[in-house]
ModelCIF file with pLDDT and N, C-alpha, C, O atoms, coordinates in Angstrom:
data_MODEL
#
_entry.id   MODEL 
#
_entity.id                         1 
_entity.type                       polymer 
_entity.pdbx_number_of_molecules   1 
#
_entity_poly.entity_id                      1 
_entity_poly.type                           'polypeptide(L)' 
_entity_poly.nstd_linkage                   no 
_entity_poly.nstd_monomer                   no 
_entity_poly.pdbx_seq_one_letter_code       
;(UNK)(UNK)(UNK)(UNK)(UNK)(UNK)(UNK)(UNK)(UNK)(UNK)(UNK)(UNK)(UNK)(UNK)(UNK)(UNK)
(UNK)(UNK)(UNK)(UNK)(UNK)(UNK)(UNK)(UNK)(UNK)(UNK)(UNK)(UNK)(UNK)(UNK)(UNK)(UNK)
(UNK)(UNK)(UNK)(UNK)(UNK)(UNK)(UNK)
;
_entity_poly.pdbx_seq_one_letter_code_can   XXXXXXXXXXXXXXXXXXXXXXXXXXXXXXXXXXXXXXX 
_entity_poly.pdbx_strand_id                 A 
#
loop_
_entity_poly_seq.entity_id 
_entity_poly_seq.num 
_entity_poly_seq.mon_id 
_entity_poly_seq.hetero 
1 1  UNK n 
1 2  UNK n 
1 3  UNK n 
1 4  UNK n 
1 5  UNK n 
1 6  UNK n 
1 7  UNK n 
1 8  UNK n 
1 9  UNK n 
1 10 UNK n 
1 11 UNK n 
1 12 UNK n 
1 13 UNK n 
1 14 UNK n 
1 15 UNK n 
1 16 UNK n 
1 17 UNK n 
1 18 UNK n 
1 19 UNK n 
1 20 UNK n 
1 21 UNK n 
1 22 UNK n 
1 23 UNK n 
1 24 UNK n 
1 25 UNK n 
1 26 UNK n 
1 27 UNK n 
1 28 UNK n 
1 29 UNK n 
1 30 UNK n 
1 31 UNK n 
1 32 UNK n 
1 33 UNK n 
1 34 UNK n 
1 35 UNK n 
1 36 UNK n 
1 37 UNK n 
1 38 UNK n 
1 39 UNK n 
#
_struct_asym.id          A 
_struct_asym.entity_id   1 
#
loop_
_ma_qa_metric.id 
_ma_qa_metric.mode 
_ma_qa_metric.name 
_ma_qa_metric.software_group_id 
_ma_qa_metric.type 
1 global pLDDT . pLDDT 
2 local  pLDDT . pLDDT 
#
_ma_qa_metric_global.metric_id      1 
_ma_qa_metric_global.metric_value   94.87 
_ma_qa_metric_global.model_id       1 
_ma_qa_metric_global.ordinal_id     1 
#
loop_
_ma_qa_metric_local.label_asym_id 
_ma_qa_metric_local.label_comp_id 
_ma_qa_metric_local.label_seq_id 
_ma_qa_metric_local.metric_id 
_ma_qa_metric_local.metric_value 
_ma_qa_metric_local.model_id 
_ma_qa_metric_local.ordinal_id 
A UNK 1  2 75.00 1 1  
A UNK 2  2 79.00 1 2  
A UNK 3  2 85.00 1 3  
A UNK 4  2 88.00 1 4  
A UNK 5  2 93.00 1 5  
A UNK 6  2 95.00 1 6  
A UNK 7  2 95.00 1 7  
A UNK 8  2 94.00 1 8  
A UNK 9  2 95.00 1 9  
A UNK 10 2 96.00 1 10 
A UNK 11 2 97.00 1 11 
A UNK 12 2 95.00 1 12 
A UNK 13 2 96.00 1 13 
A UNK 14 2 97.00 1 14 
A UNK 15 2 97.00 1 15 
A UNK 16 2 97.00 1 16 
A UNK 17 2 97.00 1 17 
A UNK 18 2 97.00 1 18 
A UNK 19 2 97.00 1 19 
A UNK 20 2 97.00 1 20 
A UNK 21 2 97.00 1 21 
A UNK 22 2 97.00 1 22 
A UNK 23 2 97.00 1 23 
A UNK 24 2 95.00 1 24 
A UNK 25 2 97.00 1 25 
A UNK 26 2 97.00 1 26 
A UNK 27 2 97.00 1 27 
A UNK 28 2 98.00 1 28 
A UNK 29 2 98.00 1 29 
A UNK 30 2 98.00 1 30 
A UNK 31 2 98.00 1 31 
A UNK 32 2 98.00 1 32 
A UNK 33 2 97.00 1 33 
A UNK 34 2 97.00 1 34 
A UNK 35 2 96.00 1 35 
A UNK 36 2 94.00 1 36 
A UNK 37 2 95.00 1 37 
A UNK 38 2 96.00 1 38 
A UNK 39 2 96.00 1 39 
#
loop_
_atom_site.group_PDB 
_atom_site.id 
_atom_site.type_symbol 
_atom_site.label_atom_id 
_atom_site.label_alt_id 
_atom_site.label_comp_id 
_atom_site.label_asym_id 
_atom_site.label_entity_id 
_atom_site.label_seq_id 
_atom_site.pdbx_PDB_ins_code 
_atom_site.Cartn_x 
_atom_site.Cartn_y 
_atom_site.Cartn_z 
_atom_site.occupancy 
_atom_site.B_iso_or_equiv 
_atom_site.pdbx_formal_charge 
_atom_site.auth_seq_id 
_atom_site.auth_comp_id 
_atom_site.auth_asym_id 
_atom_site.auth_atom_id 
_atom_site.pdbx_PDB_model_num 
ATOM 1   N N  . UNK A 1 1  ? -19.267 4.721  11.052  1.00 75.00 ? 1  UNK A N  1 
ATOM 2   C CA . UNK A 1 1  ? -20.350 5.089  11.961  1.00 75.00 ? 1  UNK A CA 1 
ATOM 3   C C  . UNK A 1 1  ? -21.597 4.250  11.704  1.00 75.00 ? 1  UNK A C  1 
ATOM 4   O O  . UNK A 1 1  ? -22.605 4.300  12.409  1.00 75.00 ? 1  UNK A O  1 
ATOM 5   N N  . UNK A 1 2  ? -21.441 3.492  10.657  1.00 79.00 ? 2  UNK A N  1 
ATOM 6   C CA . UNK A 1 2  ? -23.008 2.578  9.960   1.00 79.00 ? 2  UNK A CA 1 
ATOM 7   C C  . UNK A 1 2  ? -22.075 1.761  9.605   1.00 79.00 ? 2  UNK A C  1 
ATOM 8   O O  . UNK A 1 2  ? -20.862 1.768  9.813   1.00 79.00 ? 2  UNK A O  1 
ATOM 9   N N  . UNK A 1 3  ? -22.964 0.844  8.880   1.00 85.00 ? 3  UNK A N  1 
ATOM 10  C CA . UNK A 1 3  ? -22.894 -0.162 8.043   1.00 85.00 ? 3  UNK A CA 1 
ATOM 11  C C  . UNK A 1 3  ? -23.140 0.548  6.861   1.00 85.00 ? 3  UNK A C  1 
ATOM 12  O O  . UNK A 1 3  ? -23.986 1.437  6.764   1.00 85.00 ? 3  UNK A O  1 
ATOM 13  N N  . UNK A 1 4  ? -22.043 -0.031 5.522   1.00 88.00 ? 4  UNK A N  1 
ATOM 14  C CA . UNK A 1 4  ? -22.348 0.315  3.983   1.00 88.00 ? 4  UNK A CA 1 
ATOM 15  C C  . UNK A 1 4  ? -23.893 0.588  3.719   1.00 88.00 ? 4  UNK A C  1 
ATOM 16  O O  . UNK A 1 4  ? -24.586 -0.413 3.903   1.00 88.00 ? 4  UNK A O  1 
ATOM 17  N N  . UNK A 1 5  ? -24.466 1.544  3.391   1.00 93.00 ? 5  UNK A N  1 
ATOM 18  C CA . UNK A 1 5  ? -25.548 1.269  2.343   1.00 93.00 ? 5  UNK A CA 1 
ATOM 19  C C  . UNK A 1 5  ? -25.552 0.408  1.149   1.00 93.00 ? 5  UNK A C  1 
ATOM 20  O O  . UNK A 1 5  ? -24.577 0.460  0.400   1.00 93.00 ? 5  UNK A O  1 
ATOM 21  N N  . UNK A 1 6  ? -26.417 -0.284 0.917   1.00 95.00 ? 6  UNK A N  1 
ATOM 22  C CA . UNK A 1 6  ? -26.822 -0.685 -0.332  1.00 95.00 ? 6  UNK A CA 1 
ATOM 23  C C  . UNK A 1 6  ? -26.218 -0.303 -1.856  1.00 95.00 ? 6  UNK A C  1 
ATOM 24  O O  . UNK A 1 6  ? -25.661 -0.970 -2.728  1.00 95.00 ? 6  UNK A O  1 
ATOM 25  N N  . UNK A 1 7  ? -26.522 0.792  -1.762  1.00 95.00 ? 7  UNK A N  1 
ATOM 26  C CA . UNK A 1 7  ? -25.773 1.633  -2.880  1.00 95.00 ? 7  UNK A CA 1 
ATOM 27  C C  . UNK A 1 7  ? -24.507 1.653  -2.932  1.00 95.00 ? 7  UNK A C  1 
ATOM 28  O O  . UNK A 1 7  ? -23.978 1.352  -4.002  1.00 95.00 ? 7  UNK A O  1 
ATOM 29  N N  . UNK A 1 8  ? -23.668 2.021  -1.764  1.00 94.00 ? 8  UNK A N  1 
ATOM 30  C CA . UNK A 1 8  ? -22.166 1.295  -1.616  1.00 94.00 ? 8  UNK A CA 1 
ATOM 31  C C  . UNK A 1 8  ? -21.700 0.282  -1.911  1.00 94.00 ? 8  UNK A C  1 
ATOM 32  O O  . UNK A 1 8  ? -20.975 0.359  -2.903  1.00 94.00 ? 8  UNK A O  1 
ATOM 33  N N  . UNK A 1 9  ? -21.822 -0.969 -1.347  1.00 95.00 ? 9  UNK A N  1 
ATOM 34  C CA . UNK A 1 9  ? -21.941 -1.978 -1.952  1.00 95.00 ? 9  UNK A CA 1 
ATOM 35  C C  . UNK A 1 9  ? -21.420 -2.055 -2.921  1.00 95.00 ? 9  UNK A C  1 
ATOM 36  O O  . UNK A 1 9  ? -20.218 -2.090 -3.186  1.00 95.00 ? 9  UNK A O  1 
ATOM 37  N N  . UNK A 1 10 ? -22.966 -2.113 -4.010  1.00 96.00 ? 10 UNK A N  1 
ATOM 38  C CA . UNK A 1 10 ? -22.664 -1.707 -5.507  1.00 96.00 ? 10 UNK A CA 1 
ATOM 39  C C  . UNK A 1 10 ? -21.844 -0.913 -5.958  1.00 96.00 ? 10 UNK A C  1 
ATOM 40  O O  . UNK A 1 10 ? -21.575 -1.256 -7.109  1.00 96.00 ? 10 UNK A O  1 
ATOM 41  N N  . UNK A 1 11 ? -21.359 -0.124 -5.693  1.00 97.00 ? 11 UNK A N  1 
ATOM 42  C CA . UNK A 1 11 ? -20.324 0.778  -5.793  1.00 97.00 ? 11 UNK A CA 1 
ATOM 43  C C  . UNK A 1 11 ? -18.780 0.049  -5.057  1.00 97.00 ? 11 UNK A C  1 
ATOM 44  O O  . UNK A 1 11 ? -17.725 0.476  -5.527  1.00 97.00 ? 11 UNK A O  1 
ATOM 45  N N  . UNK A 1 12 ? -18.759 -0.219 -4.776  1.00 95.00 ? 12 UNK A N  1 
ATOM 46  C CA . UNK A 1 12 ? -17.436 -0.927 -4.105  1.00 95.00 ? 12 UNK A CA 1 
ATOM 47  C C  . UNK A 1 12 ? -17.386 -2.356 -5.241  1.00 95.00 ? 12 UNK A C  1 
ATOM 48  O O  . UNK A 1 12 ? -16.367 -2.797 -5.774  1.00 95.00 ? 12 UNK A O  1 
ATOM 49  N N  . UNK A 1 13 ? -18.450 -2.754 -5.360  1.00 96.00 ? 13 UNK A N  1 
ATOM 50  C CA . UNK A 1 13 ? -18.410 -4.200 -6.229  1.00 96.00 ? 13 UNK A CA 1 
ATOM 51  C C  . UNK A 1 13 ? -18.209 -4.247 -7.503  1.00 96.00 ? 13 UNK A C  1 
ATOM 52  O O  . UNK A 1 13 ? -17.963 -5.298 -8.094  1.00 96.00 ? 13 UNK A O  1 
ATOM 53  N N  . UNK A 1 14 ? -18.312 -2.855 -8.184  1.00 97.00 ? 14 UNK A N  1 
ATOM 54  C CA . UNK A 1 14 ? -18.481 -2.525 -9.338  1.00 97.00 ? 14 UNK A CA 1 
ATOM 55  C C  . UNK A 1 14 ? -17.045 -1.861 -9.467  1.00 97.00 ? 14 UNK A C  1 
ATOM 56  O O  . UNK A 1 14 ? -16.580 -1.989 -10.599 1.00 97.00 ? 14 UNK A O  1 
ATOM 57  N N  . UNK A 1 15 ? -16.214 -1.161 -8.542  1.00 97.00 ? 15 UNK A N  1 
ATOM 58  C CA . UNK A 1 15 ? -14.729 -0.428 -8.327  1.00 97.00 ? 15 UNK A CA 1 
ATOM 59  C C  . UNK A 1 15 ? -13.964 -1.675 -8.346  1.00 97.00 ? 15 UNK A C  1 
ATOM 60  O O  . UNK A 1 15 ? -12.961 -1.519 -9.043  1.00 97.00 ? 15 UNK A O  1 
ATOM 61  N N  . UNK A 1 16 ? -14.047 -2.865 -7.846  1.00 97.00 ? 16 UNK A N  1 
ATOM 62  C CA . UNK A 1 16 ? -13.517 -4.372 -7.820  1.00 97.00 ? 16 UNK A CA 1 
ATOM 63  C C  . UNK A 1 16 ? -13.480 -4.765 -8.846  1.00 97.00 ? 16 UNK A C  1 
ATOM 64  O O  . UNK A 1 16 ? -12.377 -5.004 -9.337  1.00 97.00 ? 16 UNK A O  1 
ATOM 65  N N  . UNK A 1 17 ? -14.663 -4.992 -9.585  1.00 97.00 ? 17 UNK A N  1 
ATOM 66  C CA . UNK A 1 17 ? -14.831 -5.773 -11.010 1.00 97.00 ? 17 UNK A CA 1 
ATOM 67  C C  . UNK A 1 17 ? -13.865 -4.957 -11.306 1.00 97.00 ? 17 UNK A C  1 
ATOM 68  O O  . UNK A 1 17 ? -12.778 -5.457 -11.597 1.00 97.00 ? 17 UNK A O  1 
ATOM 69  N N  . UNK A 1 18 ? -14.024 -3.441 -11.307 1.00 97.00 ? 18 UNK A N  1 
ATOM 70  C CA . UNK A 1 18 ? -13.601 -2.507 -12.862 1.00 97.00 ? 18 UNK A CA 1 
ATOM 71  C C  . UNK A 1 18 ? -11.866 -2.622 -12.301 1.00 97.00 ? 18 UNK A C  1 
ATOM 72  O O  . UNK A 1 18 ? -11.046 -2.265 -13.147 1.00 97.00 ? 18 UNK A O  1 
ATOM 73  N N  . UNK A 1 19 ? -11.292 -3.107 -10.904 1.00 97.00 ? 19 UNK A N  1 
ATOM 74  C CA . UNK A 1 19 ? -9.663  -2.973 -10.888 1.00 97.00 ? 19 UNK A CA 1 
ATOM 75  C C  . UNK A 1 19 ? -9.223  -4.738 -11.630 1.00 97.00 ? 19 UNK A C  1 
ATOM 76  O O  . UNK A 1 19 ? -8.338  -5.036 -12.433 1.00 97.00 ? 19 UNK A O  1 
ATOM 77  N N  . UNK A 1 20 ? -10.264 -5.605 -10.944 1.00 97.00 ? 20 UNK A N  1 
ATOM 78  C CA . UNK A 1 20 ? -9.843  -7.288 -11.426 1.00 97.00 ? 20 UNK A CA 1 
ATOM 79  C C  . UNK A 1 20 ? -10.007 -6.865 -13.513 1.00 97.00 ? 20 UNK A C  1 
ATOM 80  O O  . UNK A 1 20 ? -9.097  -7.075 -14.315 1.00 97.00 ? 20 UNK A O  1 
ATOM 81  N N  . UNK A 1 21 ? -11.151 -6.375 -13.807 1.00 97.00 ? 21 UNK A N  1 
ATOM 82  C CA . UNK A 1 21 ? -11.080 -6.648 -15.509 1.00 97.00 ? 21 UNK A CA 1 
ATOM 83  C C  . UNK A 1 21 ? -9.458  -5.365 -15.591 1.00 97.00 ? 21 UNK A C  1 
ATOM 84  O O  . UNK A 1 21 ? -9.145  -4.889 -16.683 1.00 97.00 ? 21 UNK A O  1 
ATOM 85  N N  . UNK A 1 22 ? -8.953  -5.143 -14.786 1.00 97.00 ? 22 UNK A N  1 
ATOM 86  C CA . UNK A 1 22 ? -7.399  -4.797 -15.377 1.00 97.00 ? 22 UNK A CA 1 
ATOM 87  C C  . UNK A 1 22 ? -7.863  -2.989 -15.676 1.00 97.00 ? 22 UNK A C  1 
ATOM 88  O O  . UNK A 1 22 ? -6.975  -2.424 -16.315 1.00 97.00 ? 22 UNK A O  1 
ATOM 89  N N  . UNK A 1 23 ? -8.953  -2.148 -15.352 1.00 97.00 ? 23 UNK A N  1 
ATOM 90  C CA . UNK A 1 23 ? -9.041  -0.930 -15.272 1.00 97.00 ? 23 UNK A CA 1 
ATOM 91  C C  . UNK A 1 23 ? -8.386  -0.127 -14.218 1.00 97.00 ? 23 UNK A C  1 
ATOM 92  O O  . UNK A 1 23 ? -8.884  0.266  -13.163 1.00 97.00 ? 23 UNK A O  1 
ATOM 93  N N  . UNK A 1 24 ? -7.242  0.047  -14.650 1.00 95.00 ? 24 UNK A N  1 
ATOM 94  C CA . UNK A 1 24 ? -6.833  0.739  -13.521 1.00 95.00 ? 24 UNK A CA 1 
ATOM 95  C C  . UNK A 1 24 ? -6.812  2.476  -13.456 1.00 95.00 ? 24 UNK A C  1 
ATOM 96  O O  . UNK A 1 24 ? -6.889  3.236  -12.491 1.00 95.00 ? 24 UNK A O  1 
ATOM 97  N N  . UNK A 1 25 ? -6.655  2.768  -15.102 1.00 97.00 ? 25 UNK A N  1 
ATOM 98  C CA . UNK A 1 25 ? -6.513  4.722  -15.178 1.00 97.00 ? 25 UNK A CA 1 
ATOM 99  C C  . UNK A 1 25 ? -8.135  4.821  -14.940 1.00 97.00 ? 25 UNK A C  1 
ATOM 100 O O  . UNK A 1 25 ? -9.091  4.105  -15.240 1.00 97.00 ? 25 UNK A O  1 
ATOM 101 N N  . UNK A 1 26 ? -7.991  5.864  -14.363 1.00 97.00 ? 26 UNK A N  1 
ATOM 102 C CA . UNK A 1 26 ? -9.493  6.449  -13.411 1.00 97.00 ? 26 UNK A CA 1 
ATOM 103 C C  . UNK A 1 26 ? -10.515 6.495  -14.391 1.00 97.00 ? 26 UNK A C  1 
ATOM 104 O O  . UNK A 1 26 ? -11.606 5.949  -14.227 1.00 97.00 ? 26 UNK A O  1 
ATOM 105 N N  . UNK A 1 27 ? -10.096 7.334  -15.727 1.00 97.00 ? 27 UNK A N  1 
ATOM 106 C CA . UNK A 1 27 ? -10.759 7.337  -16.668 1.00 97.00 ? 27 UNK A CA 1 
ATOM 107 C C  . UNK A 1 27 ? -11.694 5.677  -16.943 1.00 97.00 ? 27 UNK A C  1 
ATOM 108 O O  . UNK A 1 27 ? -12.835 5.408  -16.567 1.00 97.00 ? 27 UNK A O  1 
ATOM 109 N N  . UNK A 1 28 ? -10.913 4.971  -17.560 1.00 98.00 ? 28 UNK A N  1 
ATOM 110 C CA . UNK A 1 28 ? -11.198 3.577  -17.493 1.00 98.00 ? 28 UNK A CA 1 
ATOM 111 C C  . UNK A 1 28 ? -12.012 2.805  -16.573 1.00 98.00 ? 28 UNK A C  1 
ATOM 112 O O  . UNK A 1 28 ? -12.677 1.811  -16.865 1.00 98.00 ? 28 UNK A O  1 
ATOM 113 N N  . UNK A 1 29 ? -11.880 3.460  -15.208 1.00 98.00 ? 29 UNK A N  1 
ATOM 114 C CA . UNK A 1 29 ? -12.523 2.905  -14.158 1.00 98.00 ? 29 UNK A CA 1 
ATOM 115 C C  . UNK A 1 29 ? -13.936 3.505  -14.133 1.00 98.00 ? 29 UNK A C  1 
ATOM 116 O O  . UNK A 1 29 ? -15.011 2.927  -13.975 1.00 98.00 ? 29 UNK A O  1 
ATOM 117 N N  . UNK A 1 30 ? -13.630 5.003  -14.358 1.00 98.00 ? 30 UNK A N  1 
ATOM 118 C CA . UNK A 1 30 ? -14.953 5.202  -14.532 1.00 98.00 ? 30 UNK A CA 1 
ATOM 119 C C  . UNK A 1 30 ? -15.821 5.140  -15.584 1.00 98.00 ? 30 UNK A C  1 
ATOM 120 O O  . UNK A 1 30 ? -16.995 5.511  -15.567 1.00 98.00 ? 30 UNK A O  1 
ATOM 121 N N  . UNK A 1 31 ? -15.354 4.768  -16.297 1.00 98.00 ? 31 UNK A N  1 
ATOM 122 C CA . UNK A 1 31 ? -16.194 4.219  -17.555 1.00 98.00 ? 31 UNK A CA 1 
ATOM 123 C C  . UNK A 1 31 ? -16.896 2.816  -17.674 1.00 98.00 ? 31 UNK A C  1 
ATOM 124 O O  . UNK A 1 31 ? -17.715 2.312  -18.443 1.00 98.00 ? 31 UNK A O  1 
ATOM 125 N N  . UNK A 1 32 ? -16.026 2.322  -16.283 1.00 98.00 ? 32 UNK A N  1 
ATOM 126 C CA . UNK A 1 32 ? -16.358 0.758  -16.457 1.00 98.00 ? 32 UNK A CA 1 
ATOM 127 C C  . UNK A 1 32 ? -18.012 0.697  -15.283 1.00 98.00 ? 32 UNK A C  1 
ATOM 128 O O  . UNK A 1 32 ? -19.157 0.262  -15.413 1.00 98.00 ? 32 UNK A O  1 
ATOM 129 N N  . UNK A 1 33 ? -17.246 1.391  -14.231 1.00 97.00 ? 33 UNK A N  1 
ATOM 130 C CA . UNK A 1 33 ? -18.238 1.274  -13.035 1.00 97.00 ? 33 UNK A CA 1 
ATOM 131 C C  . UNK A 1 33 ? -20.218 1.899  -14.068 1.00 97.00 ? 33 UNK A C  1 
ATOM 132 O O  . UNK A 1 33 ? -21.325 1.376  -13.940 1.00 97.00 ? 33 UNK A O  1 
ATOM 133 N N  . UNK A 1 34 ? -19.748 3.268  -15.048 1.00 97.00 ? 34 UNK A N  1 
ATOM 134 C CA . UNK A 1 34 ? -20.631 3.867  -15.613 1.00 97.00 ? 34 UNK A CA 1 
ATOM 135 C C  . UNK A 1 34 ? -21.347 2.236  -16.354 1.00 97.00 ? 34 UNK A C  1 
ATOM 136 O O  . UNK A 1 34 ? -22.561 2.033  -16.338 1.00 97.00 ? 34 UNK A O  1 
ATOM 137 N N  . UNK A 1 35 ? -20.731 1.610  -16.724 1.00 96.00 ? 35 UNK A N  1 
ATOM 138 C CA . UNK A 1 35 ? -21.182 0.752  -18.016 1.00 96.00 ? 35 UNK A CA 1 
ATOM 139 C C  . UNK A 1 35 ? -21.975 -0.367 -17.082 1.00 96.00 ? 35 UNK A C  1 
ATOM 140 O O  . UNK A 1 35 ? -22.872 -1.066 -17.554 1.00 96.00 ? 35 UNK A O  1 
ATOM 141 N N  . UNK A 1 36 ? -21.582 -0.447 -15.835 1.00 94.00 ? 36 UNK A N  1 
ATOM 142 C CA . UNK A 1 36 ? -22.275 -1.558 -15.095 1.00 94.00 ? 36 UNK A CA 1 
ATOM 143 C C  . UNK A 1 36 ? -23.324 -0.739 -14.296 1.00 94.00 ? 36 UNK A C  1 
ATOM 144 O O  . UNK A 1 36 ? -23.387 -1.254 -13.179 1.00 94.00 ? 36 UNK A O  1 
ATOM 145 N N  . UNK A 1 37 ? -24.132 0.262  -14.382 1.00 95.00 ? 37 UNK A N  1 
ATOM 146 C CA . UNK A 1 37 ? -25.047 0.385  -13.676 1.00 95.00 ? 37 UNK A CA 1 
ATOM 147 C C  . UNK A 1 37 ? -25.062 1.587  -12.778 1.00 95.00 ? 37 UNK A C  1 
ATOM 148 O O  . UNK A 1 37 ? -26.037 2.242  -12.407 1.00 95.00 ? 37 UNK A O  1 
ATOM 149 N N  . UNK A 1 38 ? -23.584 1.774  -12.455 1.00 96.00 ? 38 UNK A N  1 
ATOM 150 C CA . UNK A 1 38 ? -24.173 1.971  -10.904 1.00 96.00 ? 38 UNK A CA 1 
ATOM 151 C C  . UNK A 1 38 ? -24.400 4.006  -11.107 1.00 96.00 ? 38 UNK A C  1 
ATOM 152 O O  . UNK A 1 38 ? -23.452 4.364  -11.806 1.00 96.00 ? 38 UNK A O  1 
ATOM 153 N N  . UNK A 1 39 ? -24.865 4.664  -10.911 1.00 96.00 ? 39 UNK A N  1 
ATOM 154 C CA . UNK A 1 39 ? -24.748 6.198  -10.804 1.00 96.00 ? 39 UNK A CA 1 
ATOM 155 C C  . UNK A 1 39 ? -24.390 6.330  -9.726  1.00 96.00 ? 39 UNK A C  1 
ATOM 156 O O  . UNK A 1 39 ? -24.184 7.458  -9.277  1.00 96.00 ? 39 UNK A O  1 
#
């Protein structure tokens, strides 16, 4: 219905990094996305 927010984005870019650095269990992922910034 929009375009991504800003905050999405970052959040989508940071879910990317955290699947390419090989995080794939959720746990992991979310630890990774946590470690880069994003809340």
């Amino acid at each position: 219905s929009a375009p991504p927010t800003e905050w999405e984005d970052q959040l989508a870019d940071a879910i990317e990094a955290g699947f390419a650095a090989g995080h794939w269990e959720l746990d992991a992922l979310v630890a990774f996305v946590r470690e880069h910034g994003v809340r």
